[in-house]
N, C-alpha and C. Protein backbone atom coordinates (compact mmCIF):
# COMPACT_ATOMS: atom_id res chain seq x y z
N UNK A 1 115.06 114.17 104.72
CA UNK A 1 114.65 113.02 103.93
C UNK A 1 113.80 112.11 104.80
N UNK A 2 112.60 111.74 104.45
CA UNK A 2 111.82 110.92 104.99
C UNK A 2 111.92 109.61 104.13
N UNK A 3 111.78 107.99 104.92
CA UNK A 3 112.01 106.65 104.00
C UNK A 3 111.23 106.23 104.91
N UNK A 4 109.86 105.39 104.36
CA UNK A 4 108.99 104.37 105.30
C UNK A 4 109.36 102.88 104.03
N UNK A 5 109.19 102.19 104.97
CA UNK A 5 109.07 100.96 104.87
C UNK A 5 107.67 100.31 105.22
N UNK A 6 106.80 100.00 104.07
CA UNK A 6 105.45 99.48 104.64
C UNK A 6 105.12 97.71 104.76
N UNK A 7 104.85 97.38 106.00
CA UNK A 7 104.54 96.46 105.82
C UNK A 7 104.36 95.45 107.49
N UNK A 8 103.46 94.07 107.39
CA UNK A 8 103.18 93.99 108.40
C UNK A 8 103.90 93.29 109.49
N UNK A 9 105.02 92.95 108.94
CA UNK A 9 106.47 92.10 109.39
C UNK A 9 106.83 91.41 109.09
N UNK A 10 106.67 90.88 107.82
CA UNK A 10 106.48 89.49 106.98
C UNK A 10 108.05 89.60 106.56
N UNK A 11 108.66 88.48 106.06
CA UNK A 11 109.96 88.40 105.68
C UNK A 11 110.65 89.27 105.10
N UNK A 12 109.66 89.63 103.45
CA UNK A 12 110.04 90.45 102.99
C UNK A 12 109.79 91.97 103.37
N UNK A 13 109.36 92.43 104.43
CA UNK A 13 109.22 93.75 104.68
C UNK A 13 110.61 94.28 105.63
N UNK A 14 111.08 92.57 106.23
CA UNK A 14 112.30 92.91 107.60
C UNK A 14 113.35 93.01 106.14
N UNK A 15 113.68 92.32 105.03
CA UNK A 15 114.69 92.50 103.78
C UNK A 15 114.64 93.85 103.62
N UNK A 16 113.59 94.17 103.03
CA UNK A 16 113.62 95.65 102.35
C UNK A 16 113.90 96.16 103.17
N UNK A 17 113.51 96.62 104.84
CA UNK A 17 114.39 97.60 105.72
C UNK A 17 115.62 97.13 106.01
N UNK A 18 116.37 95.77 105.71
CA UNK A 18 117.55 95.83 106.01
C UNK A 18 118.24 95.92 104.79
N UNK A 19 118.01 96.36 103.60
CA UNK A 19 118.45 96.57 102.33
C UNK A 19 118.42 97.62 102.45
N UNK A 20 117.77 98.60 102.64
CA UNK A 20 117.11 100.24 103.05
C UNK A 20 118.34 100.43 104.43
N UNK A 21 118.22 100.64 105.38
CA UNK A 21 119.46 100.14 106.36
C UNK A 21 121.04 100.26 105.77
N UNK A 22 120.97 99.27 104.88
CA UNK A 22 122.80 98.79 104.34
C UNK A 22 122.94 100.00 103.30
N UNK A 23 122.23 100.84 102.43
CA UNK A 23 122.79 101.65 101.41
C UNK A 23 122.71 102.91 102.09
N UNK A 24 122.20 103.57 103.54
CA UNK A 24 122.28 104.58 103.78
C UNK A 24 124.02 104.81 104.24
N UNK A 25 124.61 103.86 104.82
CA UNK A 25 126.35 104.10 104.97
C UNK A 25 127.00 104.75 103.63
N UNK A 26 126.36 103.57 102.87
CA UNK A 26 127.20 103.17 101.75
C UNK A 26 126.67 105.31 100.85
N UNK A 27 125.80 105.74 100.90
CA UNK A 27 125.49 107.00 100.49
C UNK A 27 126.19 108.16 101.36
N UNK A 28 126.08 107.67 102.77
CA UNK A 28 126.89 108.89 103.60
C UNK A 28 125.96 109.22 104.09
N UNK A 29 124.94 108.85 104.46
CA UNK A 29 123.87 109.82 105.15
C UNK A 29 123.13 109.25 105.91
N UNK A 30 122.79 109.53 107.13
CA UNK A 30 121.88 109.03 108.35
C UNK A 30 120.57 109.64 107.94
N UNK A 31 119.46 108.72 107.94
CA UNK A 31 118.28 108.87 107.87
C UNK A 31 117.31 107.61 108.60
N UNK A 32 116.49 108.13 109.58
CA UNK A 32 115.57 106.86 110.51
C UNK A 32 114.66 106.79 109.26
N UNK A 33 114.81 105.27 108.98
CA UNK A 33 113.68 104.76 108.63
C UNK A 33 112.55 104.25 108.87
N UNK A 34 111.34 104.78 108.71
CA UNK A 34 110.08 104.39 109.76
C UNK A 34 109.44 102.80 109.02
N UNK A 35 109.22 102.34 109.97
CA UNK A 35 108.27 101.50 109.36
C UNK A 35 107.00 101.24 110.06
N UNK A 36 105.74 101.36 108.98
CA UNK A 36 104.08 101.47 108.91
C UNK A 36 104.01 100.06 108.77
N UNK A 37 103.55 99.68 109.89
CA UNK A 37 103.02 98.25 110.21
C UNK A 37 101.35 97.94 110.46
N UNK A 38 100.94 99.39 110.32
CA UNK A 38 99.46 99.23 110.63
C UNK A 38 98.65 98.92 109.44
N UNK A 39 97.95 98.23 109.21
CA UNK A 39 97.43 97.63 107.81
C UNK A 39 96.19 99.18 107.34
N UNK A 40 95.65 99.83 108.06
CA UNK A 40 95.05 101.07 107.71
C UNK A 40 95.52 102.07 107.21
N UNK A 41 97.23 102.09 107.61
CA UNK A 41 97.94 103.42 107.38
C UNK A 41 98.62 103.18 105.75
N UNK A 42 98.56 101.83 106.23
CA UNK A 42 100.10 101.10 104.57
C UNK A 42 98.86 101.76 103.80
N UNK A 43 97.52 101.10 104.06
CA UNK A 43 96.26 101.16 102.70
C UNK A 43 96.19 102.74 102.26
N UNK A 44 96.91 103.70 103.32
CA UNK A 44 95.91 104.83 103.16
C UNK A 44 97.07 105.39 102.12
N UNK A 45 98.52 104.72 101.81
CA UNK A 45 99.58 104.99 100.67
C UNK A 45 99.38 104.53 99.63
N UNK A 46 98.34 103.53 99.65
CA UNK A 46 97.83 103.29 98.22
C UNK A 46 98.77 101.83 97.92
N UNK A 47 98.88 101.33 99.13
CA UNK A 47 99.77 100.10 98.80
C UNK A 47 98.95 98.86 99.77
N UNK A 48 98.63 97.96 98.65
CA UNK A 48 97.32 97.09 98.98
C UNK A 48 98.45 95.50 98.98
N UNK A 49 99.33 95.50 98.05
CA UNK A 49 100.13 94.39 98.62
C UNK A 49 101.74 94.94 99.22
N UNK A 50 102.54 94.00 100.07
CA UNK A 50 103.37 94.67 100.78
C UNK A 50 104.36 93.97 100.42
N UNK A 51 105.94 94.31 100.98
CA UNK A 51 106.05 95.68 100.96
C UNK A 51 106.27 96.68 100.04
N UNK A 52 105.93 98.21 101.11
CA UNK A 52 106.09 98.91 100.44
C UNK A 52 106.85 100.23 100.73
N UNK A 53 107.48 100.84 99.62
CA UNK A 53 108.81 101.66 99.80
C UNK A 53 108.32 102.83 99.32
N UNK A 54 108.76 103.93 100.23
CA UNK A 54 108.44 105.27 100.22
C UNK A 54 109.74 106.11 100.71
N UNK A 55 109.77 107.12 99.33
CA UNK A 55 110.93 108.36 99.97
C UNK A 55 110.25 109.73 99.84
N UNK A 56 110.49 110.75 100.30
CA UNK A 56 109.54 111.83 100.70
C UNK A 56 108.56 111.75 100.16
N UNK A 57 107.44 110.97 100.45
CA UNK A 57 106.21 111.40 100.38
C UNK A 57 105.95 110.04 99.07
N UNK A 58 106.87 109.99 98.17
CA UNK A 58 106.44 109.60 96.90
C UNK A 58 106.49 107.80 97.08
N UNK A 59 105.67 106.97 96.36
CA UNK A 59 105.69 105.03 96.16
C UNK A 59 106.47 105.36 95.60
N UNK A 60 107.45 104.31 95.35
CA UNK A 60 108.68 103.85 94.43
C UNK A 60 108.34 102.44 94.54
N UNK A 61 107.72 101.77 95.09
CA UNK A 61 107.33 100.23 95.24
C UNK A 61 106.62 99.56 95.99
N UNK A 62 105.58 98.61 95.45
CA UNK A 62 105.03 97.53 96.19
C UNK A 62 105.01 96.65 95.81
N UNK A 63 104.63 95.61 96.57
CA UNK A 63 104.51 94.01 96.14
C UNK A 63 105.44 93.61 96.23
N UNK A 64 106.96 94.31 96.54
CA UNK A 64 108.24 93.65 96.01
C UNK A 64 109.30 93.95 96.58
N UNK A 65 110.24 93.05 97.05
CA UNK A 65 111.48 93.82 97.71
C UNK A 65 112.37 94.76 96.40
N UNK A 66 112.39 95.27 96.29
CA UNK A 66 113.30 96.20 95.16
C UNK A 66 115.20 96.03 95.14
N UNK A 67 115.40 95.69 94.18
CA UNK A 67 117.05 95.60 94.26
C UNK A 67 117.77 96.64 95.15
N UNK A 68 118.87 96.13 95.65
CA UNK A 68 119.41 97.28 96.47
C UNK A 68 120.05 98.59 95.94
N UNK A 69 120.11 98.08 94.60
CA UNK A 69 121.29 99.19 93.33
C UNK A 69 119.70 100.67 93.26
N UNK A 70 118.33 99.51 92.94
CA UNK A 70 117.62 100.63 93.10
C UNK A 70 116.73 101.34 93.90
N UNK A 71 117.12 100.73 95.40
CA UNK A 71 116.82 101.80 96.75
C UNK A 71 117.97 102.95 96.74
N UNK A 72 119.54 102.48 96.50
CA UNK A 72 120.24 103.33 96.53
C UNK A 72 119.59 104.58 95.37
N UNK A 73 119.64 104.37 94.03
CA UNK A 73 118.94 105.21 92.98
C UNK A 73 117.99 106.10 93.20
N UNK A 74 116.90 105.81 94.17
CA UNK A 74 115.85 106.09 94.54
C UNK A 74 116.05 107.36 95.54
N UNK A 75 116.92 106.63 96.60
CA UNK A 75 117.45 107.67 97.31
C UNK A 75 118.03 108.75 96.99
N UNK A 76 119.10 108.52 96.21
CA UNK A 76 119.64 109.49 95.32
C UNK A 76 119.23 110.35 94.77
N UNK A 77 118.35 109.82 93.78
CA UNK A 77 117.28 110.69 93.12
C UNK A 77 116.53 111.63 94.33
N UNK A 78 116.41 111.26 95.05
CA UNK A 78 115.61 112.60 96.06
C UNK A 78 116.53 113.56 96.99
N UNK A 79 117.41 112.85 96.72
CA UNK A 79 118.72 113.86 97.99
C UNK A 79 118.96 114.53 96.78
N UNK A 80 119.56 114.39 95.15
CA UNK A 80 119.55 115.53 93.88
C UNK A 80 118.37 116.45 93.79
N UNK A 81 117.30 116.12 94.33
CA UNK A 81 115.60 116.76 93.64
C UNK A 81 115.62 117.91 95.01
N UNK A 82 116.63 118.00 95.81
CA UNK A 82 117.03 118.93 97.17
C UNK A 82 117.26 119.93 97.01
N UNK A 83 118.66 119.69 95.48
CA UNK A 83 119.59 121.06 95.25
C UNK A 83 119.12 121.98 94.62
């Protein structure tokens, strides 16, 4: 499982990785979350305001910290899309 966190360090980008952070216990599963701080790389995901949330490969969000009920969801949904 790959999870980036995009963004350039702004308040809401340190939330969303520590929201991202708190539901991987709570799921059971260790996964490093990267975070893309380079303003060329975030752009090249197609995410022009920040932050922004990525699980293998796919946006699930920008512009916005996302509830934590649906990072967990999100996650979920891709550890099921496995089996």
């Amino acid at each position: 499982m790959e999870i980036k966190v995009l963004g350039p360090g702004c308040h809401n980008c340190h939330k969303l990785e520590e929201l991202t952070c708190g539901v991987l216990p709570e799921l059971g599963i260790s996964v490093k979350v990267d975070k893309i701080t380079e303003i060329n790389q975030i752009t090249d995901y197609g995410v022009f305001t920040t932050p922004g949330f990525i699980v293998n490969g796919k946006l699930k969000a920008a512009g916005r910290v996302p509830r934590k009920e649906e990072i967990k969801r999100w996650i979920q949904e891709e550890l099921n899309a496995g089996d």
